[in-house]
C-alpha atoms as a PDB file:
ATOM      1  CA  UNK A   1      11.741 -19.481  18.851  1.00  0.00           C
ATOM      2  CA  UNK A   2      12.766 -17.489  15.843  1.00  0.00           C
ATOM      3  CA  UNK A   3      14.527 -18.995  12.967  1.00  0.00           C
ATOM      4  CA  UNK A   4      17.951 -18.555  12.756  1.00  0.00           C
ATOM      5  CA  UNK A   5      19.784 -15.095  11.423  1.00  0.00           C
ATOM      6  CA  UNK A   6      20.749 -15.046   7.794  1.00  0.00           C
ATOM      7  CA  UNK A   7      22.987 -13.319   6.007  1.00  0.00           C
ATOM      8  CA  UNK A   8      21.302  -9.762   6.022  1.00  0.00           C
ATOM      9  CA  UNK A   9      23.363  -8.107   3.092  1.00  0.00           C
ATOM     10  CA  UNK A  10      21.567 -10.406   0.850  1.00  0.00           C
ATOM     11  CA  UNK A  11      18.284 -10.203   1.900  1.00  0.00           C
ATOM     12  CA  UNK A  12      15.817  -8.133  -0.516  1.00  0.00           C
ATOM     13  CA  UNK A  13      12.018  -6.259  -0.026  1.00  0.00           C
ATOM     14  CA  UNK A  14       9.514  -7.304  -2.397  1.00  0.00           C
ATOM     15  CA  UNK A  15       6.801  -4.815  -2.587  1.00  0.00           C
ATOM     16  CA  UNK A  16       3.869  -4.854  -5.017  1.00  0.00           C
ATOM     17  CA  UNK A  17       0.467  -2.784  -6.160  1.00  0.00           C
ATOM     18  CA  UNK A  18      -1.687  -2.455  -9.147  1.00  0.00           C
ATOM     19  CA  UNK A  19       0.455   0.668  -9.734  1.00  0.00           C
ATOM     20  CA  UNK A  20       1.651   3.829  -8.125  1.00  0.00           C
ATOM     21  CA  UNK A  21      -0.359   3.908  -4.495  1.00  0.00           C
ATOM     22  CA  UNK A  22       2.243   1.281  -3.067  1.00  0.00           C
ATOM     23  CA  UNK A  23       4.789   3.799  -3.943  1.00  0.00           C
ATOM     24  CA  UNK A  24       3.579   5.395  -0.388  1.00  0.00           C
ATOM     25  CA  UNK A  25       4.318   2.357   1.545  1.00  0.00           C
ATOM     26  CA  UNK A  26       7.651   2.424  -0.436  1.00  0.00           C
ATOM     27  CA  UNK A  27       8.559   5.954   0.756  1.00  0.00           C
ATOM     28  CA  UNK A  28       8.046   4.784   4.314  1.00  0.00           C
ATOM     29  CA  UNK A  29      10.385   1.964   4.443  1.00  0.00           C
ATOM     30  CA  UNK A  30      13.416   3.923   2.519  1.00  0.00           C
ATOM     31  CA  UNK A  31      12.396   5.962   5.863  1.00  0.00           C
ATOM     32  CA  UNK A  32      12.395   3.315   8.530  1.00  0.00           C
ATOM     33  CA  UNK A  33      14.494   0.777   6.503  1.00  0.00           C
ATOM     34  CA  UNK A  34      17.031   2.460   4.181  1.00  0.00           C
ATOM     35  CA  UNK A  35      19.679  -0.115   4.130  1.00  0.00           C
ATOM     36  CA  UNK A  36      17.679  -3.203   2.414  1.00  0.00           C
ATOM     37  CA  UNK A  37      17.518  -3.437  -1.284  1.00  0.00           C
ATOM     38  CA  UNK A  38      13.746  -3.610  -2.442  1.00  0.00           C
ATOM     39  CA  UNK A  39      12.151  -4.335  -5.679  1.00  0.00           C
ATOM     40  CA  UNK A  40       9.113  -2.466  -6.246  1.00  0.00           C
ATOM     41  CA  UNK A  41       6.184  -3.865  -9.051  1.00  0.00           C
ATOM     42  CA  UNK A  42       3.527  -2.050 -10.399  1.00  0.00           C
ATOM     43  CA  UNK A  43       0.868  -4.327 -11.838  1.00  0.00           C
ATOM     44  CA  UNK A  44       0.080  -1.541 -13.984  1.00  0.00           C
ATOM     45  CA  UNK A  45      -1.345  -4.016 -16.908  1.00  0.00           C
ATOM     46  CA  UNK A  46      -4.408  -4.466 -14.523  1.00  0.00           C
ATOM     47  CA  UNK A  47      -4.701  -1.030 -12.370  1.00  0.00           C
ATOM     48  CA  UNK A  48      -7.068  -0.825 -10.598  1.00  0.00           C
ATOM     49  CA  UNK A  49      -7.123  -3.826  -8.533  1.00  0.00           C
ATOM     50  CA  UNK A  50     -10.395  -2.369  -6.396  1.00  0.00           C
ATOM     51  CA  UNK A  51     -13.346  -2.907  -8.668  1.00  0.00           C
ATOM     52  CA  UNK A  52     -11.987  -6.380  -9.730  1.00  0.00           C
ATOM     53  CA  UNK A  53     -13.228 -10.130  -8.457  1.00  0.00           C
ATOM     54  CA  UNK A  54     -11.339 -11.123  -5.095  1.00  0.00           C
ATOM     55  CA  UNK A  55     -10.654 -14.400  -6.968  1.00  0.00           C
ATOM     56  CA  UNK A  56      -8.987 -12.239  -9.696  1.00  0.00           C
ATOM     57  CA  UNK A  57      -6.840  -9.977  -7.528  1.00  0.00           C
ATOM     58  CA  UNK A  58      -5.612 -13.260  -5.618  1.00  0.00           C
ATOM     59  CA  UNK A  59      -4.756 -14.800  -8.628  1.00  0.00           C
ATOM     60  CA  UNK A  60      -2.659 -11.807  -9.419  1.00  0.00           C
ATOM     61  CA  UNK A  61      -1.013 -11.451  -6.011  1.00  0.00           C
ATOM     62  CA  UNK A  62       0.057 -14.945  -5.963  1.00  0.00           C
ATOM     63  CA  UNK A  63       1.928 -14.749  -9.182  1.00  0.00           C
ATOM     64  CA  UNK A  64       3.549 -11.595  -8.492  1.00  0.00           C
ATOM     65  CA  UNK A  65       4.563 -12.942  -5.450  1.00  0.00           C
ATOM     66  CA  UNK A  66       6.297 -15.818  -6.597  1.00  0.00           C
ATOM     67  CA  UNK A  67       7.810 -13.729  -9.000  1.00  0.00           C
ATOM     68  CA  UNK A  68       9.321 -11.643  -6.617  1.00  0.00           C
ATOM     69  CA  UNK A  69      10.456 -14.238  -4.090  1.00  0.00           C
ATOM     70  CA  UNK A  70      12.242 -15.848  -7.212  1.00  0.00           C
ATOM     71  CA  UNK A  71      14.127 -12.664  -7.715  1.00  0.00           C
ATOM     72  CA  UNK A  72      15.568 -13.274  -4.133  1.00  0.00           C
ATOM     73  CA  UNK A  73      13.116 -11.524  -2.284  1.00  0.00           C
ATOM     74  CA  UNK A  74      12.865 -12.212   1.645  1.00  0.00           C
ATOM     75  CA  UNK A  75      10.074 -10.448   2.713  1.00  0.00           C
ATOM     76  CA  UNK A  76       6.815  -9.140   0.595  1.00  0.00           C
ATOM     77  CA  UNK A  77       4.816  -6.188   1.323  1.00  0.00           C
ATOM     78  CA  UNK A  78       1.426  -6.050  -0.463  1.00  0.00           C
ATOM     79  CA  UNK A  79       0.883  -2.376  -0.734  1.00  0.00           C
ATOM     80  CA  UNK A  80      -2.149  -2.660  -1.747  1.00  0.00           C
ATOM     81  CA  UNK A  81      -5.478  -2.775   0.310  1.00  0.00           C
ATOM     82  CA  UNK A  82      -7.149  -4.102  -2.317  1.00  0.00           C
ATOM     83  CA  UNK A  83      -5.175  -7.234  -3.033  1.00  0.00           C
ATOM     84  CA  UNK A  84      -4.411  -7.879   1.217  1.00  0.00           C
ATOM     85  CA  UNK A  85      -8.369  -7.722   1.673  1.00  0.00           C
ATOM     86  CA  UNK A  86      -8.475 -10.296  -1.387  1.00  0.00           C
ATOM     87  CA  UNK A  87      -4.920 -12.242  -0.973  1.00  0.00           C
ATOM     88  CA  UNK A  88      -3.139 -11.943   2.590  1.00  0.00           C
ATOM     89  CA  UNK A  89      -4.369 -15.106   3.838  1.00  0.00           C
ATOM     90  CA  UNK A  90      -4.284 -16.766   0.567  1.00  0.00           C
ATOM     91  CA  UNK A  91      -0.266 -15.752   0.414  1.00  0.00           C
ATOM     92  CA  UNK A  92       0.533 -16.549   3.746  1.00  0.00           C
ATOM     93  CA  UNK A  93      -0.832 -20.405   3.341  1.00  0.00           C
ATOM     94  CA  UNK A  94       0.764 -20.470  -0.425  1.00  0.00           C
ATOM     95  CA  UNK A  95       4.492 -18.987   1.015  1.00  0.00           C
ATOM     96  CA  UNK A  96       4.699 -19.934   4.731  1.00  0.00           C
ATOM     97  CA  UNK A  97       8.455 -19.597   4.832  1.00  0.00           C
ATOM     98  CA  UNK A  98       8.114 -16.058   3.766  1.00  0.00           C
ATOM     99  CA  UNK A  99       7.037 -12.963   6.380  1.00  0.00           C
ATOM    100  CA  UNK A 100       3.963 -11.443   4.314  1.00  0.00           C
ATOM    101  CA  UNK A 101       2.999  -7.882   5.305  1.00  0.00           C
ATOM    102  CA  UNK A 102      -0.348  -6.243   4.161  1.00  0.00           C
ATOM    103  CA  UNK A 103      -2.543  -3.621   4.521  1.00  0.00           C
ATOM    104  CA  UNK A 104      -5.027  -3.294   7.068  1.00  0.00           C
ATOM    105  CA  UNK A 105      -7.552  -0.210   6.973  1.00  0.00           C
ATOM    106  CA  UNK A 106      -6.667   2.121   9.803  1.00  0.00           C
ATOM    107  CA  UNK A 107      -9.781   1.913  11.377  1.00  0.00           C
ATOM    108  CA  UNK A 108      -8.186   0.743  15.446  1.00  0.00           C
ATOM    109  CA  UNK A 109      -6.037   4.339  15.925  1.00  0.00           C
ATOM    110  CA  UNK A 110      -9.132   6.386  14.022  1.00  0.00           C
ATOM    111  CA  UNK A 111     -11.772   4.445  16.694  1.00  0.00           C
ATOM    112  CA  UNK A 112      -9.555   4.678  19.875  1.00  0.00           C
ATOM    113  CA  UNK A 113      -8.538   9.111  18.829  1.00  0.00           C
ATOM    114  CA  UNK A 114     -11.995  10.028  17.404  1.00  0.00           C
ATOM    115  CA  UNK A 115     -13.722  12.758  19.223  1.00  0.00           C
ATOM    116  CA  UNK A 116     -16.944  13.103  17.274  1.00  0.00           C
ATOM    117  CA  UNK A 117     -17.318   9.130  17.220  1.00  0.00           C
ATOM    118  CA  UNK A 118     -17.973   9.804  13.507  1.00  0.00           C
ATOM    119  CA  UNK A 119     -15.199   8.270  11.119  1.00  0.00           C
ATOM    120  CA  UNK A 120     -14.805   8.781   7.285  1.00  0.00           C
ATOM    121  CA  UNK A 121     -13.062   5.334   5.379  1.00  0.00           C
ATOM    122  CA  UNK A 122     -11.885   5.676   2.169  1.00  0.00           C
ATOM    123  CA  UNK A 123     -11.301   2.620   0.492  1.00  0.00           C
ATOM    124  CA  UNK A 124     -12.224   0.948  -2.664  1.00  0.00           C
ATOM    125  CA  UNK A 125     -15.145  -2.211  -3.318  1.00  0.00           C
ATOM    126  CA  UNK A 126     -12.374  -5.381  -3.057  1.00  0.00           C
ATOM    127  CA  UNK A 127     -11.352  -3.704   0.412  1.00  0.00           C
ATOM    128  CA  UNK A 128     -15.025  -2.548   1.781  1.00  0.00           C
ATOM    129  CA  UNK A 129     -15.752  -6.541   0.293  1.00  0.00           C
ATOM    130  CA  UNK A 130     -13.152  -8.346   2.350  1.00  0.00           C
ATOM    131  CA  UNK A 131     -13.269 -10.361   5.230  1.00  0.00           C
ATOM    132  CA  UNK A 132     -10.094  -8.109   6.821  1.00  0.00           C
ATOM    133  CA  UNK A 133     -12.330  -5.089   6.897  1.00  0.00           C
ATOM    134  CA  UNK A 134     -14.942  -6.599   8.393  1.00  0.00           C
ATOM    135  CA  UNK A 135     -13.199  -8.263  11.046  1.00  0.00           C
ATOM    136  CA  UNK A 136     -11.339  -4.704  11.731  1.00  0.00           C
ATOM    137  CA  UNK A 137     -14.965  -3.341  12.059  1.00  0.00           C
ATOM    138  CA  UNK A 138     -16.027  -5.829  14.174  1.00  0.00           C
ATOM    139  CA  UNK A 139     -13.249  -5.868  16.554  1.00  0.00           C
ATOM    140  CA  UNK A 140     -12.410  -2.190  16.956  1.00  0.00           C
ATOM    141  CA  UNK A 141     -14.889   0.134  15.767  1.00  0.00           C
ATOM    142  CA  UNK A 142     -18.305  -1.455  17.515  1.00  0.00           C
ATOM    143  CA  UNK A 143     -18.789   2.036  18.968  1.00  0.00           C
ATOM    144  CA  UNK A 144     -17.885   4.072  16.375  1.00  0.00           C
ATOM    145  CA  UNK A 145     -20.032   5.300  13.133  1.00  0.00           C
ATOM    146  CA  UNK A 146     -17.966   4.453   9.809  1.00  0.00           C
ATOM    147  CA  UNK A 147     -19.203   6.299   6.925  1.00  0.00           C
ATOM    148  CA  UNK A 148     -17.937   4.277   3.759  1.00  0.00           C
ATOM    149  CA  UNK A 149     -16.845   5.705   0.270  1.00  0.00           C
ATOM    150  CA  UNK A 150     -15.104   4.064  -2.634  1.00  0.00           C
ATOM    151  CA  UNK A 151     -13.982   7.113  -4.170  1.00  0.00           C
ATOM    152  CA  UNK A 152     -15.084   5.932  -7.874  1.00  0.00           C
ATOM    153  CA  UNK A 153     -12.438   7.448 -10.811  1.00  0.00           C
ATOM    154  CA  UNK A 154      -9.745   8.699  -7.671  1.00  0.00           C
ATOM    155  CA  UNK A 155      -7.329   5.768  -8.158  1.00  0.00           C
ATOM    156  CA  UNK A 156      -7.461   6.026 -11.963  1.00  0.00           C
ATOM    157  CA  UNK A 157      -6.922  10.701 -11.264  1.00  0.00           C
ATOM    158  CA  UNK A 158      -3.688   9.577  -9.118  1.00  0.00           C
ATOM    159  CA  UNK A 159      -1.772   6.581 -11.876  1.00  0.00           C
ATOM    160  CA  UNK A 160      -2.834   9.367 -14.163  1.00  0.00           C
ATOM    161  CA  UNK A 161      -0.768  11.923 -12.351  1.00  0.00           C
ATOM    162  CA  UNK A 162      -3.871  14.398 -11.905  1.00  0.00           C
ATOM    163  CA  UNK A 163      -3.404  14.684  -8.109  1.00  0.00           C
ATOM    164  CA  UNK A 164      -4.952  19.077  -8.412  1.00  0.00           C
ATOM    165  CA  UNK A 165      -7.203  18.524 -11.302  1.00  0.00           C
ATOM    166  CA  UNK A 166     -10.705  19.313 -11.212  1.00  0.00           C
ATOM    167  CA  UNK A 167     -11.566  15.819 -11.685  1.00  0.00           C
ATOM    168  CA  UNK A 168      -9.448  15.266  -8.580  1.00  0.00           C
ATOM    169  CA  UNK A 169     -11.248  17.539  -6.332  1.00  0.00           C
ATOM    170  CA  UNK A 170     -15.082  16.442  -7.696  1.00  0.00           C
ATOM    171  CA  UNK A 171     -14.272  13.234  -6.864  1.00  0.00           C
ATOM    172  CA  UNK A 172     -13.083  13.961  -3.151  1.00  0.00           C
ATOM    173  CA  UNK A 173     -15.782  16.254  -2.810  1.00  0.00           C
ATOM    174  CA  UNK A 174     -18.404  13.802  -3.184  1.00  0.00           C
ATOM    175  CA  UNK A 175     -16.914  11.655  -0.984  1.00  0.00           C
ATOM    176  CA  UNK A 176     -16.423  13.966   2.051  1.00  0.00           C
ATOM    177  CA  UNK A 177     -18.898  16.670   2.165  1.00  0.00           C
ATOM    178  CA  UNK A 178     -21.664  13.737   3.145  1.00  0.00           C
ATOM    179  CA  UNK A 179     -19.312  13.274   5.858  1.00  0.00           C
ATOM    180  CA  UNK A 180     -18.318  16.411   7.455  1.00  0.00           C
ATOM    181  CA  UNK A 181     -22.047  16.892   7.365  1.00  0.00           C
ATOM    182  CA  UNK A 182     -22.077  13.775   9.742  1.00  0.00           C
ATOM    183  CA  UNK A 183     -19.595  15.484  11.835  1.00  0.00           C
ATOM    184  CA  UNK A 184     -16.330  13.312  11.123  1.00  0.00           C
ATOM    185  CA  UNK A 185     -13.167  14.410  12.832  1.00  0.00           C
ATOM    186  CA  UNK A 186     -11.104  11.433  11.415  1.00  0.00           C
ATOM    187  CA  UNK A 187     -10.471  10.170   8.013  1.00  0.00           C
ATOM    188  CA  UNK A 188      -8.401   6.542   7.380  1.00  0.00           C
ATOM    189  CA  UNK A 189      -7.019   6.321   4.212  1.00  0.00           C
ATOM    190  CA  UNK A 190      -8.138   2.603   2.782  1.00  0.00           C
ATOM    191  CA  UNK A 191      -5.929   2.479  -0.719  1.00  0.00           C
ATOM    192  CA  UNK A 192      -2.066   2.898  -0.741  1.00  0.00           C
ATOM    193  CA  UNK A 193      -3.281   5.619  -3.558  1.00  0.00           C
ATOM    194  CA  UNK A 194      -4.494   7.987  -1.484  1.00  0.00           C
ATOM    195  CA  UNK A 195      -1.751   9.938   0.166  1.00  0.00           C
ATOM    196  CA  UNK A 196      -0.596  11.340  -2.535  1.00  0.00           C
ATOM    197  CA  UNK A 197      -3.957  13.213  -2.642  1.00  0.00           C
ATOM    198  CA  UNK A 198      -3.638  14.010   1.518  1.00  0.00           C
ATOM    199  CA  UNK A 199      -3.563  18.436   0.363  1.00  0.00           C
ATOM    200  CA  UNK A 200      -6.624  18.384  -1.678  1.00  0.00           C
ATOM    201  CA  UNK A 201      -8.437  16.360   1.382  1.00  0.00           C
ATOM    202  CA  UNK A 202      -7.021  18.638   3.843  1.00  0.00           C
ATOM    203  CA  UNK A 203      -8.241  21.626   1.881  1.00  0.00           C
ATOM    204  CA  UNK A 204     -11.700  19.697   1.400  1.00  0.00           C
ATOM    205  CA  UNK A 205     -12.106  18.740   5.074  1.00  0.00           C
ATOM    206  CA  UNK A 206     -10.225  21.543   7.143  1.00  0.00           C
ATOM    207  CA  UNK A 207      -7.350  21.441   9.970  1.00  0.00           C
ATOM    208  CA  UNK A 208      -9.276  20.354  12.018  1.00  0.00           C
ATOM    209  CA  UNK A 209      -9.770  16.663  10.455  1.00  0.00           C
ATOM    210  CA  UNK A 210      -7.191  14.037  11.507  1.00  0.00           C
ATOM    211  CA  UNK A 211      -6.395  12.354   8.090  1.00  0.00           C
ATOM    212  CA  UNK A 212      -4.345   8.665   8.731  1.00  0.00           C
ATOM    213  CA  UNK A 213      -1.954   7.293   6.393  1.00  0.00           C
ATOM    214  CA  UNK A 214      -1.324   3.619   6.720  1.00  0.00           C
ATOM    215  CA  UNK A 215       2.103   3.234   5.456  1.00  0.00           C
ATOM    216  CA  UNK A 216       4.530   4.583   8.264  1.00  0.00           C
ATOM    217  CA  UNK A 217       2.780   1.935  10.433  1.00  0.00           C
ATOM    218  CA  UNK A 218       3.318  -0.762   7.806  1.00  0.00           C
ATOM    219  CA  UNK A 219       7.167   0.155   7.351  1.00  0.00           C
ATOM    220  CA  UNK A 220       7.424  -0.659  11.083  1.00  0.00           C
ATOM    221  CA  UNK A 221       6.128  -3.985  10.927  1.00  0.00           C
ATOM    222  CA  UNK A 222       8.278  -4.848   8.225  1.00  0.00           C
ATOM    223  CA  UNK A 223      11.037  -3.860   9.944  1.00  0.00           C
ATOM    224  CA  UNK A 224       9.571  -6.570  12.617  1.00  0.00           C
ATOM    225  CA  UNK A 225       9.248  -9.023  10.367  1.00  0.00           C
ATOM    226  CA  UNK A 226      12.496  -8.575   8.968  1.00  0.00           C
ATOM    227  CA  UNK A 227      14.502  -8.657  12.416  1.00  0.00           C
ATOM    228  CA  UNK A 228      11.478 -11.632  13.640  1.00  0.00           C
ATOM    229  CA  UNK A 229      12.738 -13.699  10.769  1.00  0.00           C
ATOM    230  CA  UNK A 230      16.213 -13.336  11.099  1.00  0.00           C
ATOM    231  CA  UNK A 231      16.657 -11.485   7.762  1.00  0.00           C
ATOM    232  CA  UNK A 232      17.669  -8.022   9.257  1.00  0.00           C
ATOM    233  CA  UNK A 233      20.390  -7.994  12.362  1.00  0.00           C
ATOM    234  CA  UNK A 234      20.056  -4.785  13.977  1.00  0.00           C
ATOM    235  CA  UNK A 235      23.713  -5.086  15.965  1.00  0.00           C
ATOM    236  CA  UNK A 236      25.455  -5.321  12.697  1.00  0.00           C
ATOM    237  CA  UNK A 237      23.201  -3.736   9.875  1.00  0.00           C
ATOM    238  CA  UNK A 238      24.311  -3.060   5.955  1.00  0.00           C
ATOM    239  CA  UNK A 239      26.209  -0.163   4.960  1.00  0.00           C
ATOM    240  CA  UNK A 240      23.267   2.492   6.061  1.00  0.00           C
ATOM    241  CA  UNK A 241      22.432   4.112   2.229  1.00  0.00           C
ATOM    242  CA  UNK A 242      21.594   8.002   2.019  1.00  0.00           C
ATOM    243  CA  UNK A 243      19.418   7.361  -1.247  1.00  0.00           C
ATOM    244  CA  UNK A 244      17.683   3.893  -0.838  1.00  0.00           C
ATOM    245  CA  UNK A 245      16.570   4.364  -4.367  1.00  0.00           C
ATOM    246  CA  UNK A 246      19.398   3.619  -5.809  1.00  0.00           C
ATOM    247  CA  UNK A 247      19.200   0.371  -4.499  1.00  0.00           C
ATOM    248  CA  UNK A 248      15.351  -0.103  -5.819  1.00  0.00           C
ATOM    249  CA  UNK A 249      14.555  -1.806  -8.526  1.00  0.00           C
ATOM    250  CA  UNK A 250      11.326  -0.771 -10.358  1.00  0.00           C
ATOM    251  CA  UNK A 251       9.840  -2.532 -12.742  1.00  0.00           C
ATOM    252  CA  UNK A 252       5.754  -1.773 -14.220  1.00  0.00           C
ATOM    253  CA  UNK A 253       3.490  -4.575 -16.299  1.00  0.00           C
ATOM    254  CA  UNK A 254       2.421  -1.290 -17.896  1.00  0.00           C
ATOM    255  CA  UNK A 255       3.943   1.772 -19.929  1.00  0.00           C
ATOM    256  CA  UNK A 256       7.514   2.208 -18.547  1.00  0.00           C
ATOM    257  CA  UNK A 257       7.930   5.728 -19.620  1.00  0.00           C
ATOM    258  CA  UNK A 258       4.449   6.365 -17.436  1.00  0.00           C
ATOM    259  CA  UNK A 259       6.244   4.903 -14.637  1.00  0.00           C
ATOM    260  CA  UNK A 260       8.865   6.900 -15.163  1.00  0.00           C
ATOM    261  CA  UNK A 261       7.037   9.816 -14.680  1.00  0.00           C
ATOM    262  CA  UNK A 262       5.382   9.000 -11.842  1.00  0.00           C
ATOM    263  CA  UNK A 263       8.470   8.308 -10.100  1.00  0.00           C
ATOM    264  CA  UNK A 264       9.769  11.447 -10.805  1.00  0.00           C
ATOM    265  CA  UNK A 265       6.199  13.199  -9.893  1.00  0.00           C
ATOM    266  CA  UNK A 266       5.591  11.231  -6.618  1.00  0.00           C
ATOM    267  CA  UNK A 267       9.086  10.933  -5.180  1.00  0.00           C
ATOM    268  CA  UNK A 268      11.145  13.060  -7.103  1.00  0.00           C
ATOM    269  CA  UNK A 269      13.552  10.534  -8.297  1.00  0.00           C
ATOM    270  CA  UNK A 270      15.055   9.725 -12.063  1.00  0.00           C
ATOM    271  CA  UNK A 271      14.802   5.974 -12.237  1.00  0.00           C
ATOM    272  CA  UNK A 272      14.735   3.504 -14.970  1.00  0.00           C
ATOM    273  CA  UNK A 273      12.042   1.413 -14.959  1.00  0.00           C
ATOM    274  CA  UNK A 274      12.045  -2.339 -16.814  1.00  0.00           C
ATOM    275  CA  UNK A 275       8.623  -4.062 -18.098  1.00  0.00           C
ATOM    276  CA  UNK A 276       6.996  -7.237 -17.162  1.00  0.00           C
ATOM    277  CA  UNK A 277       4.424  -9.046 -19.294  1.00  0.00           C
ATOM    278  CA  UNK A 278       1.761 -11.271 -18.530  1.00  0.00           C
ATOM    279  CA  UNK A 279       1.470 -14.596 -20.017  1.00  0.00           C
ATOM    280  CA  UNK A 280      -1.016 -16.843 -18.881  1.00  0.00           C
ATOM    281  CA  UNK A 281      -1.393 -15.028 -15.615  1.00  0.00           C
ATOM    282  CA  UNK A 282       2.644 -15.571 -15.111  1.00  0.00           C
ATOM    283  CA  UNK A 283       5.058 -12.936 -15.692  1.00  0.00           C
ATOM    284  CA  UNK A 284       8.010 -12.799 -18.004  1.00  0.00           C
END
């Protein structure tokens, strides 16, 4: 039975990443949700999550996420492979009265559409690391050869806006010339940070390379969630809202005029920004 419905015109999206990737995932749900208010973070004070401690990213996670549930947040999204591989269970336990939605590697549509039975995963250490991988591995991809690559530097190229620089295009060439010689006809993007890169690994890999972006699939199960939970009535919905980010708060642990621009690079929107500090792994 699912809980009762609440009032819906009150009922925020909390969305969080070490910095811009998420911003992907955010992009999707103005798409498949635009009438919900969200607040987006950016834990910019400690991008990138990927080459951290699990135990570090989950401590980060949680307080973010009571940060944003105390800001009247009804659902969270952790856009952020990194932090679900390190945190999503963690969360769920910590919040149980809150719908948590995370990442999970594309790895089930890439196994069940591959031709060459040859996949490429990009992803970073905390997500290759985590037991959610693994168990996505081991329950969809038993006959299918993964070829692995953390991309070192790519995540760092994209917060730093340098999504055609050289740099860039080193990077993604290391990564997927080993596996178009392996014959891979499918690519799953493993870090909310990587679609904003999706030309320069098209011109890398060819046309003829599936490349699969997480987030669209991720903005549908929110929407799930939301309407599961009783937090979004589909029969009588908000005002629908032509530019959802007006109704998105942003706010960065890092340099807000950075942010700024990142927003206006990545989504093409004028925003301003607000900063969070850490104190004592809490925010302020």
């Amino acid at each position: 039975m699912r809980p009762p419905m609440s009032d819906n015109s009150t009922a925020k999206i909390g969305v969080f990443d070490s910095g811009v990737g998420g911003l992907s995932v955010l992009r999707a749900i103005w798409q498949t949700i635009p009438e919900l208010p969200v607040i987006y973070l950016a834990d910019q004070a400690h991008v990138p999550y990927g080459p951290r401690p699990l135990e570090e990213v989950r401590s980060f996670a949680e307080a973010i996420s009571r940060y944003l549930i105390s800001q009247g947040c009804r659902i969270i999204v952790v856009a952020c492979n990194a932090a679900s591989a390190a945190a999503l269970h963690h969360l769920r336990a910590r919040f149980p009265a809150i719908p948590i939605v995370g990442m999970e590697p594309a790895v089930k549509p890439a196994a069940e559409h591959t031709q060459s039975g040859v996949v490429g995963v990009l992803a970073t250490p905390a997500t290759f690391q985590g037991a959610l991988y693994a168990s996505v591995v081991e329950r969809f991809a038993s006959n299918v050869r993964l070829i692995p690559h953390t991309c070192p530097g790519l995540v760092q190229q994209i917060e730093a806006g340098e999504l055609d620089a050289p740099e860039t295009y080193r990077i993604l060439s290391e990564a997927l010339e080993p596996m178009l010689l392996a014959r891979i006809d499918t690519i799953v993007l493993g870090c909310t940070h990587y679609p904003f890169v999706i030309p320069a690994i098209q011109q890398i890999a060819g046309p003829s390379v599936r490349v699969i972006d997480p987030a669209p699939a991720v903005a549908k199960q929110t929407r799930r969630q939301l309407i599961a939970y009783g937090l979004f009535d589909e029969d009588n919905p908000p005002p629908l809202s032509s530019n959802p980010d007006r109704h998105t708060r942003f706010i960065t642990t890092g340099n807000v005029e950075k942010f700024k621009a990142a927003l206006k690079q990545l989504l093409n929107i004028d925003a301003a920004p607000t900063q969070l500090r850490w104190s004592q792994n809490l925010l302020e």
